[in-house]
Protein backbone atom coordinates (compact mmCIF):
# COMPACT_ATOMS: atom_id res chain seq x y z
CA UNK A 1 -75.00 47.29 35.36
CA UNK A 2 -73.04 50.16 33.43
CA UNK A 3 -70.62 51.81 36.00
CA UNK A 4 -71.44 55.26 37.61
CA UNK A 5 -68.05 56.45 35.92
CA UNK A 6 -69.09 55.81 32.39
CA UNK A 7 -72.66 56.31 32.66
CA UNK A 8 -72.16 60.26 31.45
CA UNK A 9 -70.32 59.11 28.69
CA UNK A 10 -72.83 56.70 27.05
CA UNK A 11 -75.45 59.59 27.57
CA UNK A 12 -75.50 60.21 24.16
CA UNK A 13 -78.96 60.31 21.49
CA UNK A 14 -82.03 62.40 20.63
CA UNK A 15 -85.48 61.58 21.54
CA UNK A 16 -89.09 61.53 21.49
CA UNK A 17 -91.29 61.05 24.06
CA UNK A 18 -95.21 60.99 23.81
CA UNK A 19 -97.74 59.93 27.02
CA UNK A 20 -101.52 59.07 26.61
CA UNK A 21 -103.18 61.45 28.40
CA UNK A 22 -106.43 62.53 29.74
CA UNK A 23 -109.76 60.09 29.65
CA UNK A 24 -110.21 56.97 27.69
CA UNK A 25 -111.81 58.18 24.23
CA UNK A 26 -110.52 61.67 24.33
CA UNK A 27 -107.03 61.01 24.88
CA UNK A 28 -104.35 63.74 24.37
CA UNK A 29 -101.12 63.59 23.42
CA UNK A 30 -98.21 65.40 24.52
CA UNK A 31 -94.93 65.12 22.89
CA UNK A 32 -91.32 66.40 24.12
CA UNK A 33 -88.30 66.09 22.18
CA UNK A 34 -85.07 66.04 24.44
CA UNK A 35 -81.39 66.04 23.04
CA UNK A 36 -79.03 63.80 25.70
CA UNK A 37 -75.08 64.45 25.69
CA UNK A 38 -72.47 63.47 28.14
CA UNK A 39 -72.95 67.19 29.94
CA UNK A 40 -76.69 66.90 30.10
CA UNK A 41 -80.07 66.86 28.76
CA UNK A 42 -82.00 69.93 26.84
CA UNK A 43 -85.46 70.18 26.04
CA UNK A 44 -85.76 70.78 22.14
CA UNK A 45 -89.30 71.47 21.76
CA UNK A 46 -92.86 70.07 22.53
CA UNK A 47 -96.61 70.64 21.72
CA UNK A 48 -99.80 68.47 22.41
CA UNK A 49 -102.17 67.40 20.30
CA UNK A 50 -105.55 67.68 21.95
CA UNK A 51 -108.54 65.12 21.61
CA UNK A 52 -106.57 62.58 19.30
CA UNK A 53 -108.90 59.96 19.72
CA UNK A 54 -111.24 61.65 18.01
CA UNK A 55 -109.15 62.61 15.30
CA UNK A 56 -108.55 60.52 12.06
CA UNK A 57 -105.21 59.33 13.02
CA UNK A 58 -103.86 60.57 9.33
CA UNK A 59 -103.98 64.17 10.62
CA UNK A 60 -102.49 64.44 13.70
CA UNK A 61 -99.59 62.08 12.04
CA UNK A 62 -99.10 65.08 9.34
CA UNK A 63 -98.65 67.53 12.89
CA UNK A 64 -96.26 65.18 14.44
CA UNK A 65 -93.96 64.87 10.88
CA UNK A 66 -94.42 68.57 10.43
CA UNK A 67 -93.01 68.62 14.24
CA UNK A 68 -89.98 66.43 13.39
CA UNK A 69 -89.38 68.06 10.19
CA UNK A 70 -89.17 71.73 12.09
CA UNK A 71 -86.66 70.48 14.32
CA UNK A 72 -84.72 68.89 11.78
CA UNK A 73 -85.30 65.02 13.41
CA UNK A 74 -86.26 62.97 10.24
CA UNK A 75 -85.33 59.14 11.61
CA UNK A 76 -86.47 59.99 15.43
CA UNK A 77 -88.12 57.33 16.75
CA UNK A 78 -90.43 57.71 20.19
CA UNK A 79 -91.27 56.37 23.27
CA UNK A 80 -94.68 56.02 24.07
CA UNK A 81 -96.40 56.47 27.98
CA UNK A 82 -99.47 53.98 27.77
CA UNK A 83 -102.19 55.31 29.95
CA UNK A 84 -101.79 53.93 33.57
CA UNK A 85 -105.16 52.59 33.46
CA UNK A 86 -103.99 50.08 30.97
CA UNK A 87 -100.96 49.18 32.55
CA UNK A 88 -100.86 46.71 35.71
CA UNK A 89 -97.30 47.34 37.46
CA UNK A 90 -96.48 45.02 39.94
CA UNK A 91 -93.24 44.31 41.72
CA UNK A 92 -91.43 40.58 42.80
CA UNK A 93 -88.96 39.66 44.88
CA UNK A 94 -86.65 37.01 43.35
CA UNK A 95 -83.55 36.82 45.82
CA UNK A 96 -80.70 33.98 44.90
CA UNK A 97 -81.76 34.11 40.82
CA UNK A 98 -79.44 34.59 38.64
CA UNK A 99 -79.72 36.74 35.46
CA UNK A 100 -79.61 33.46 33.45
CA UNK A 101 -82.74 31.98 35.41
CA UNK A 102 -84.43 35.04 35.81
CA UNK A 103 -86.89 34.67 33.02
CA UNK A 104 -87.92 31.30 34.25
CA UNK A 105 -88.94 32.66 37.61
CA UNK A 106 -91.06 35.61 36.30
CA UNK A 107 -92.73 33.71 33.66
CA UNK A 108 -93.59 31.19 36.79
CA UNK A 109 -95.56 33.89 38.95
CA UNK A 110 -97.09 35.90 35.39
CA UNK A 111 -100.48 34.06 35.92
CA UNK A 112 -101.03 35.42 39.95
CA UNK A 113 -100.16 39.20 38.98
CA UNK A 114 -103.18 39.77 36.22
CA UNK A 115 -106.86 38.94 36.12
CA UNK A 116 -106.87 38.50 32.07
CA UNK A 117 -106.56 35.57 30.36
CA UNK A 118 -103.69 33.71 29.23
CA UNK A 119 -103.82 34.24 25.79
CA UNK A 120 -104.58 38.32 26.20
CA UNK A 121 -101.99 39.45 28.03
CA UNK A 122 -98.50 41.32 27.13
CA UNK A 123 -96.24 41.18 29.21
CA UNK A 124 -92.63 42.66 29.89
CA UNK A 125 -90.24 43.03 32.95
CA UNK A 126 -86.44 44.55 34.41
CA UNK A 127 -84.60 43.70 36.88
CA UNK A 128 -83.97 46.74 38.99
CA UNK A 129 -80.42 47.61 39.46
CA UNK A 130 -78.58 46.68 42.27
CA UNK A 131 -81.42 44.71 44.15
CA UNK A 132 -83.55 41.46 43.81
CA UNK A 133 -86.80 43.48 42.80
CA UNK A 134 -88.27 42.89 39.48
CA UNK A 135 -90.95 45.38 38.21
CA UNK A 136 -93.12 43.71 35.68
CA UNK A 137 -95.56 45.42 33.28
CA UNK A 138 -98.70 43.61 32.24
CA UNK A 139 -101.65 45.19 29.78
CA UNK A 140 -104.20 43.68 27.54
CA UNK A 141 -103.12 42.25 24.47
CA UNK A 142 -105.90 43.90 22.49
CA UNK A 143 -105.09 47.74 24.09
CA UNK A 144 -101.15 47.45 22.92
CA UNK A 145 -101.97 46.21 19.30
CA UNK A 146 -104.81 49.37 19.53
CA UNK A 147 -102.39 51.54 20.13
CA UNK A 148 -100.41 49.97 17.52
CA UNK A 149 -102.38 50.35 15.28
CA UNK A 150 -103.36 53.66 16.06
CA UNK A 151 -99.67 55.01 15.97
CA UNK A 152 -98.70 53.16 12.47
CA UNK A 153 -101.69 54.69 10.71
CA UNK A 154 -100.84 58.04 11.90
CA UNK A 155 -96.74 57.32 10.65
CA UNK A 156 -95.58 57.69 14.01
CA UNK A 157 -92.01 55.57 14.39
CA UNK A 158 -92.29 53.93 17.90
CA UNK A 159 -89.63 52.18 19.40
CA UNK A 160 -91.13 51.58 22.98
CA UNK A 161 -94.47 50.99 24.55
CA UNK A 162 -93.79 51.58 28.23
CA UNK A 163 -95.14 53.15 31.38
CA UNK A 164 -94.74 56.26 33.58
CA UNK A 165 -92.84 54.45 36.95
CA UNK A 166 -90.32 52.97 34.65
CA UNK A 167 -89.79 56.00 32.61
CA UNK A 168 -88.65 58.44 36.01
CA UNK A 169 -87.27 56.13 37.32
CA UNK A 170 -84.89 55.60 33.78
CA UNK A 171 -85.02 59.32 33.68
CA UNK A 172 -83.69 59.93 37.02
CA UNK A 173 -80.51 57.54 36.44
CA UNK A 174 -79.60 58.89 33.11
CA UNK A 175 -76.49 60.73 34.46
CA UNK A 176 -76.13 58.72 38.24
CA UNK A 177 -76.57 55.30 39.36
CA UNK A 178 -77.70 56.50 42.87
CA UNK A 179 -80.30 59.71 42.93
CA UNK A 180 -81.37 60.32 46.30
CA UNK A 181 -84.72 59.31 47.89
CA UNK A 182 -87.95 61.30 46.88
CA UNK A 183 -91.32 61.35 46.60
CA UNK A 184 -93.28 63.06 43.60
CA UNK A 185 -97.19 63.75 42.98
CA UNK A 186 -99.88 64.95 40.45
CA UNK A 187 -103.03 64.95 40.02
CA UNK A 188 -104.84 63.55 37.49
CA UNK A 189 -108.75 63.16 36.86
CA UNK A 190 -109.51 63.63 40.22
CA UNK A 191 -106.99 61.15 41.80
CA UNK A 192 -103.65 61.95 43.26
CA UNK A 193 -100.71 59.42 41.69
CA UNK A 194 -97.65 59.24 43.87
CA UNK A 195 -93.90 57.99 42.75
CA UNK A 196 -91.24 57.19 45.08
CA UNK A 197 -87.85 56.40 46.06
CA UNK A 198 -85.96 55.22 49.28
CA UNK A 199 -83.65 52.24 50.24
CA UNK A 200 -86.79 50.56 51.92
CA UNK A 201 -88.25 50.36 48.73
CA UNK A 202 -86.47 51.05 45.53
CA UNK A 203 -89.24 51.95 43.68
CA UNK A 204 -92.82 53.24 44.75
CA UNK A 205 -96.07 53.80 42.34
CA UNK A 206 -99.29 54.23 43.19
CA UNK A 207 -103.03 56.57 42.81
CA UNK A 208 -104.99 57.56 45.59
CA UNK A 209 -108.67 58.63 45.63
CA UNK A 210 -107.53 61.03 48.17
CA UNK A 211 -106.10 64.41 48.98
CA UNK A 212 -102.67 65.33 48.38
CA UNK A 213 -101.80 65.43 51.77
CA UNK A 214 -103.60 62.31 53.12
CA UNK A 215 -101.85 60.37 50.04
CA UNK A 216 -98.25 61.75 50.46
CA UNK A 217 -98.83 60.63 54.56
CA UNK A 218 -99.72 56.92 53.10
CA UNK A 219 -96.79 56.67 50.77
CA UNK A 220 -93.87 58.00 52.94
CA UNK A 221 -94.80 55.46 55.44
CA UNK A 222 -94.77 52.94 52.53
CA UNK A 223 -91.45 54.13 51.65
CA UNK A 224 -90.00 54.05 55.16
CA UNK A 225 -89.23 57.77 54.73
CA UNK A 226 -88.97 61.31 57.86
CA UNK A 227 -92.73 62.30 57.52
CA UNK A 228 -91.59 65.79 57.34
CA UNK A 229 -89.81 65.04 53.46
CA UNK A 230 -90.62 67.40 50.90
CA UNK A 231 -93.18 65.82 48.58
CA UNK A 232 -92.75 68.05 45.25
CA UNK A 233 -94.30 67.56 41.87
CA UNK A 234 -93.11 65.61 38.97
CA UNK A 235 -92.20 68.10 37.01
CA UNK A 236 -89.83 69.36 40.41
CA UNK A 237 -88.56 65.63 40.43
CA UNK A 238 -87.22 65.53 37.01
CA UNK A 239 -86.75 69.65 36.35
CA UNK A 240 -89.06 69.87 32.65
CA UNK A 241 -92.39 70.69 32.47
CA UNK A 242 -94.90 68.47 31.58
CA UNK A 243 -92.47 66.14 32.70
CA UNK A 244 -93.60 62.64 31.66
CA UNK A 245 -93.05 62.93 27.80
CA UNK A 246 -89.58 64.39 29.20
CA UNK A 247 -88.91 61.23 30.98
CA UNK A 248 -89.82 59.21 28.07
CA UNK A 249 -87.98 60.92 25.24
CA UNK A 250 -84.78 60.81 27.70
CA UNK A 251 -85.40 56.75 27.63
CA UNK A 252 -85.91 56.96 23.59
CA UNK A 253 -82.62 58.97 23.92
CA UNK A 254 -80.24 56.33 25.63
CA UNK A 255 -82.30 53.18 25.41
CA UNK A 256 -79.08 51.15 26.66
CA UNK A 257 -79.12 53.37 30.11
CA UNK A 258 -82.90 52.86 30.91
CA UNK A 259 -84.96 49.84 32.13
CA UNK A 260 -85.77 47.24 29.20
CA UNK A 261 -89.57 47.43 29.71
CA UNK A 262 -90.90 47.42 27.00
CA UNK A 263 -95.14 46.32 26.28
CA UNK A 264 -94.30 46.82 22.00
CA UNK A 265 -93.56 43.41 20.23
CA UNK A 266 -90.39 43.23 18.62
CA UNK A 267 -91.27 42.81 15.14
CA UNK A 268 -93.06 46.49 15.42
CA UNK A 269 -90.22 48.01 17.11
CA UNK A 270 -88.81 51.10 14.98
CA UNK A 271 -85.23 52.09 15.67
CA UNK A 272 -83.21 55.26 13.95
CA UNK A 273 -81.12 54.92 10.58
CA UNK A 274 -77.83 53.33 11.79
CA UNK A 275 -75.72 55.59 9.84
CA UNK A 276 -76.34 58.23 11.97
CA UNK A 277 -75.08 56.90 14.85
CA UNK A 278 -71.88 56.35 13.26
CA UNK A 279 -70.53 60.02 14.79
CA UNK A 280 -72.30 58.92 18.18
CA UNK A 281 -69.97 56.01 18.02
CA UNK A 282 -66.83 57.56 17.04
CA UNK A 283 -67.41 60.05 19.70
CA UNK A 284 -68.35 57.64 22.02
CA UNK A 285 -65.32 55.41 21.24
CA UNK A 286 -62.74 58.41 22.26
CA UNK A 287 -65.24 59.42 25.64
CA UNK A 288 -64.84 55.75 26.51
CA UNK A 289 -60.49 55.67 25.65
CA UNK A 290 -60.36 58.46 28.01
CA UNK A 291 -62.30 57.12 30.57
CA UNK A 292 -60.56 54.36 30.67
CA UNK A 293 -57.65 56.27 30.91
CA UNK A 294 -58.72 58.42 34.03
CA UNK A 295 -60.34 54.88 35.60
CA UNK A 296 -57.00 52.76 35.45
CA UNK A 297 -55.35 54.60 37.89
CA UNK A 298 -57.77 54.16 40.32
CA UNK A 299 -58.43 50.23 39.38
CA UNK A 300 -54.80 49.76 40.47
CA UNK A 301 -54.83 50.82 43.58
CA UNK A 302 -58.00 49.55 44.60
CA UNK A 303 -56.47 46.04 43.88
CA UNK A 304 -53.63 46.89 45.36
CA UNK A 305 -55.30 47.99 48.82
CA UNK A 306 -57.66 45.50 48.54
CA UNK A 307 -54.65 43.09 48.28
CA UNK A 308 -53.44 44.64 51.45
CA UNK A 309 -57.24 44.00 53.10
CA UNK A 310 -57.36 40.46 52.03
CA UNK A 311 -52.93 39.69 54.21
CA UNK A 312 -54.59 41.69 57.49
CA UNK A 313 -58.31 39.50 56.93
CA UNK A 314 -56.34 36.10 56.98
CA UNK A 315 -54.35 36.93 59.78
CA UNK A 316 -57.37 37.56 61.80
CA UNK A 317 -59.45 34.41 60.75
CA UNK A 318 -58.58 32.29 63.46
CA UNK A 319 -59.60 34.39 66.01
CA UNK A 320 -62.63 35.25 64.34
CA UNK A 321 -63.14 31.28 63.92
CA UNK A 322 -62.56 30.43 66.98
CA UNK A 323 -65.23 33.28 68.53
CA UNK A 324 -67.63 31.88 66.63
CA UNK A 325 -66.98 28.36 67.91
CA UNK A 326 -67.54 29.96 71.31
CA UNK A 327 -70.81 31.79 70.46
CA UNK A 328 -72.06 28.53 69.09
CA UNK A 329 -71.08 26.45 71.86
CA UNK A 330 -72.59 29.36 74.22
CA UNK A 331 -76.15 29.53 72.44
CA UNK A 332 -76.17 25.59 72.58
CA UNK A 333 -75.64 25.84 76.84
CA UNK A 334 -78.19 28.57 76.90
CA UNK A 335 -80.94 26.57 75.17
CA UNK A 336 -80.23 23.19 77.24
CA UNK A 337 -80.63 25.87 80.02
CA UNK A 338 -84.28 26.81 78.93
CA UNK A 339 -85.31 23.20 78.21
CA UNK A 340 -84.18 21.93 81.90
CA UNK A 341 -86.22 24.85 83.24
CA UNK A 342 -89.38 24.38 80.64
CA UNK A 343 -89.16 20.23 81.90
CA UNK A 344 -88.76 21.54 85.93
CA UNK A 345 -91.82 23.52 85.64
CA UNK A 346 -93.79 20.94 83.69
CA UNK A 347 -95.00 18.94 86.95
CA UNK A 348 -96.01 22.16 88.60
CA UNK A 349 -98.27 23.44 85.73
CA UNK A 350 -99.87 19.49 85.95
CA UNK A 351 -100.66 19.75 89.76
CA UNK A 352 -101.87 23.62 89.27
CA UNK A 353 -104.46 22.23 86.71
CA UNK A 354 -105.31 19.35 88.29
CA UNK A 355 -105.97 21.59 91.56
CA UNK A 356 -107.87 23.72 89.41
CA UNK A 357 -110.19 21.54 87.82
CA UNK A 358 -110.78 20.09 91.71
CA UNK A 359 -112.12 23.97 92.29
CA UNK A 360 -114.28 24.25 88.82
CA UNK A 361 -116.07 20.78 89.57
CA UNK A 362 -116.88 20.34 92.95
CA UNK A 363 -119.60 17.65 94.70
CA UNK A 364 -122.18 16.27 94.07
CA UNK A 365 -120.17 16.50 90.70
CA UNK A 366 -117.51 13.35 90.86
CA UNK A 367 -115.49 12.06 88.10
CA UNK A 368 -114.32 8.60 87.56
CA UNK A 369 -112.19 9.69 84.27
CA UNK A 370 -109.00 12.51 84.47
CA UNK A 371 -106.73 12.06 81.18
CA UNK A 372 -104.11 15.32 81.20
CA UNK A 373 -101.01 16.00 78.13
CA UNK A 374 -99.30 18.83 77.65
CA UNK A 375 -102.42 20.89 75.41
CA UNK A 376 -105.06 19.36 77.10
CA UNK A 377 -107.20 17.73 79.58
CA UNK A 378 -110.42 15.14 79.41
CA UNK A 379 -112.73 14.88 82.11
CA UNK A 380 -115.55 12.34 81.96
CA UNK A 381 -117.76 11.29 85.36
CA UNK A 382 -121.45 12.38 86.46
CA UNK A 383 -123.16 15.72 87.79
CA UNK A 384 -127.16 16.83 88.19
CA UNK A 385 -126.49 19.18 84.68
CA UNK A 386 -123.96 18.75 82.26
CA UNK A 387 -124.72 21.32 80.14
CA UNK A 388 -123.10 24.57 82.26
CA UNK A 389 -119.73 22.76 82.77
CA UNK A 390 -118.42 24.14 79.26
CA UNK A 391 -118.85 27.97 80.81
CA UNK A 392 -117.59 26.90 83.92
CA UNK A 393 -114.02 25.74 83.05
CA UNK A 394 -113.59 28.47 79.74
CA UNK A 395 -114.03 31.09 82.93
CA UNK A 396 -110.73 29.66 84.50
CA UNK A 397 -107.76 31.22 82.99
CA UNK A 398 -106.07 27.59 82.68
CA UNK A 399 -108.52 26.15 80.26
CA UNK A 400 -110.50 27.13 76.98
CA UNK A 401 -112.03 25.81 73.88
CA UNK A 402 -113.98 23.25 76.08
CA UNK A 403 -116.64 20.85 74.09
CA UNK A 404 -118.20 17.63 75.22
CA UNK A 405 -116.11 14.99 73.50
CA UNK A 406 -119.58 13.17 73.64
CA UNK A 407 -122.95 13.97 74.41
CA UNK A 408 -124.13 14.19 78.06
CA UNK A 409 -126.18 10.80 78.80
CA UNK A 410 -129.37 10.88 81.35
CA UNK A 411 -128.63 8.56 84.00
CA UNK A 412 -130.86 7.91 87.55
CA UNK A 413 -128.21 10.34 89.12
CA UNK A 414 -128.20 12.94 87.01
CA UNK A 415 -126.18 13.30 83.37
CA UNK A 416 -122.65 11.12 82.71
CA UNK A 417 -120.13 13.22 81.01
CA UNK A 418 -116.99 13.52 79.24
CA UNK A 419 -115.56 17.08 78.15
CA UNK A 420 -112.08 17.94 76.43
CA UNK A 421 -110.40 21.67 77.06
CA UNK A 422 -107.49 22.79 75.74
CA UNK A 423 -104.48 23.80 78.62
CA UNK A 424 -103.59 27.64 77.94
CA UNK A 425 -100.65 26.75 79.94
CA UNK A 426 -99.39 24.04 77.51
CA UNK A 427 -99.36 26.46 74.51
């Protein structure tokens, strides 16, 4: 995880974003172009190009080079918003794994988070900064390489396949490690799709077939958040308008500052001409002297206070040892306590069922059998009709569940017996 401190200065890069928009077959696209420096990001320019789908894909290329050639971008390569109806996001816990295991224990839950099979699935996922969450991204093998394929016949240079989530929630970091909690909707074909942040759950995405209101009520309380929190739109959230192909040209921008998630094999990943980030990396190089400069400082007396913490921490230990000893030794006397009391009241709860099961069966009905444990009790003896024993003990309170543990047998003095209940007392 980069440092907060240094974060500005590796906010350096131009980019491209595009998202798939609008309904499968008449897709639109709309394109940003952002330029990222250490003192912020500026929108360069943008246009959309309406109904590509059903466009030959040779034409609306020739609009996006003319594009790049206007604002003087020749080698800019783009990120690319797959439609969210192609994209399955899920989220996994993974406390205790390590970085160096972490592959192993997302590849071992892939199968449970998709209904495709095996071999038609791409996959890709990122450890979320600073927490155990993993967001994984998961879309049909044949919809990426159409997309592909769609985007290399039109000339288009794409670096990244993502989605949406991962793109704010890149965007958001670009200059801070720590943006405060939100929550962000629009609406889109009829259905409301919500994004969110809090420190109940670090990341929140989801569409509604509701109204705005109703849907921003679901997710706050999904994101542990004060029901009275602003709920603005996402082009509030991240401050450009349309905001998504923002968002994703500020990941194309700094790549290394964003989440790796990315849905585009690596063989058919474009990246810019390396000489021109040869001034990005000089400039970069004397950012990063200075900062190192300005962090030192700072570095040294954190040691040297923490240091100081670590003398005043071991002269408290053995008091702090030795009140945990006591608390220990305290819950132990507590819980011998309870068990003493559960075993005294045992032989009272016995006799009070016994007594009760006197009241439920009385003559002519006699028993010859009485078996009780602590979760239930067998009767078995004789009585004119068997059948309307079962409702009579299930109406006590200290017995339920009863069932003949055979069938009643006709006898000349009436029906032999045998029924099991289970003791609500012993639960």
């Amino acid at each position: 995880m980069i440092p907060s401190s240094l974060r500005k200065f590796l906010a350096f890069g131009n980019g491209v974003g595009i998202e798939i928009a609008g309904a499968r077959g008449s897709e639109t696209l709309r394109i940003a172009a952002v330029r990222v420096r250490p003192n912020g990001a500026r929108a360069v320019d943008g246009f959309s190009i309406e109904n590509a789908a059903q466009q030959p894909a040779a034409d609306w290329g020739r609009e996006y080079a003319a594009f790049l050639k206007k604002i003087d971008w020749k080698y800019a390569v783009a990120t690319v918003l797959l439609p969210r109806e192609d994209v399955i996001l899920r989220q996994i816990a993974v406390p205790g794994v390590s970085d160096k295991d972490l592959a192993a224990a997302v590849g071992y839950q892939l199968d449970g988070l998709h209904p495709y099979a095996e071999d038609d699935v791409a996959s890709s996922w990122a450890r979320l900064p600073g927490t155990s969450i993993v967001l994984v991204a998961i879309a049909r093998r044949a919809a990426v390489e159409k997309y592909q394929a769609w985007f290399a016949e039109a000339g288009v240079k794409v670096a990244s396949f993502t989605c949406a989530p991962a793109a704010i929630y890149s965007a958001r970091r670009l200059f801070t490690s720590e943006p405060a909690p939100a929550l962000a909707l629009q609406e889109v074909n009829g259905r409301v799709e919500m994004y969110g942040e809090s420190p109940a759950r670090p990341l929140f995405s989801a569409t509604f077939d509701a109204a705005p209101d109703r849907a921003a009520a679901l997710a706050l309380a999904e994101l542990r958040l004060d029901p009275l929190t602003e709920t603005r739109s996402f082009h509030a959230l991240l401050g450009a308008d349309p905001a998504l192909p923002h968002a994703a040209a500020l990941v194309a921008a700094c790549p290394l500052l964003s989440l790796p998630l990315n849905l585009l094999p690596k063989e058919q990943r474009a990246s810019n001409a390396r000489a021109l980030w040869i001034p990005t990396a000089v400039a970069a190089g004397v950012l990063l002297t200075g900062g190192a400069a300005l962090v030192a400082y700072p570095v040294v007396e954190n040691r040297r206070y923490l240091r100081s913490l670590n003398e005043q921490i071991a002269g408290v230990r053995p008091r702090a040892a030795q009140a945990v000893r006591l608390e220990k030794d305290t819950a132990a006397a507590r819980q011998k306590t309870i068990l003493l009391d559960q075993f005294r009241n045992r032989s009272k709860l016995d006799i009070d069922a016994m007594r009760e099961m006197t009241h439920i069966l009385p003559p002519p009905i006699w028993l010859n059998t009485l078996e009780l444990t602590r979760s239930q009790i067998v009767v078995a003896g004789e009585a004119d009709q068997a059948a309307p024993l079962l409702k009579q003990i299930d109406a006590s309170p200290y017995f339920e569940a009863s069932e003949f543990a055979m069938q009643p047998v006709r006898i000349q003095t009436g029906e032999a017996f045998r029924v099991r209940s289970q003791r609500e007392a012993g639960k």
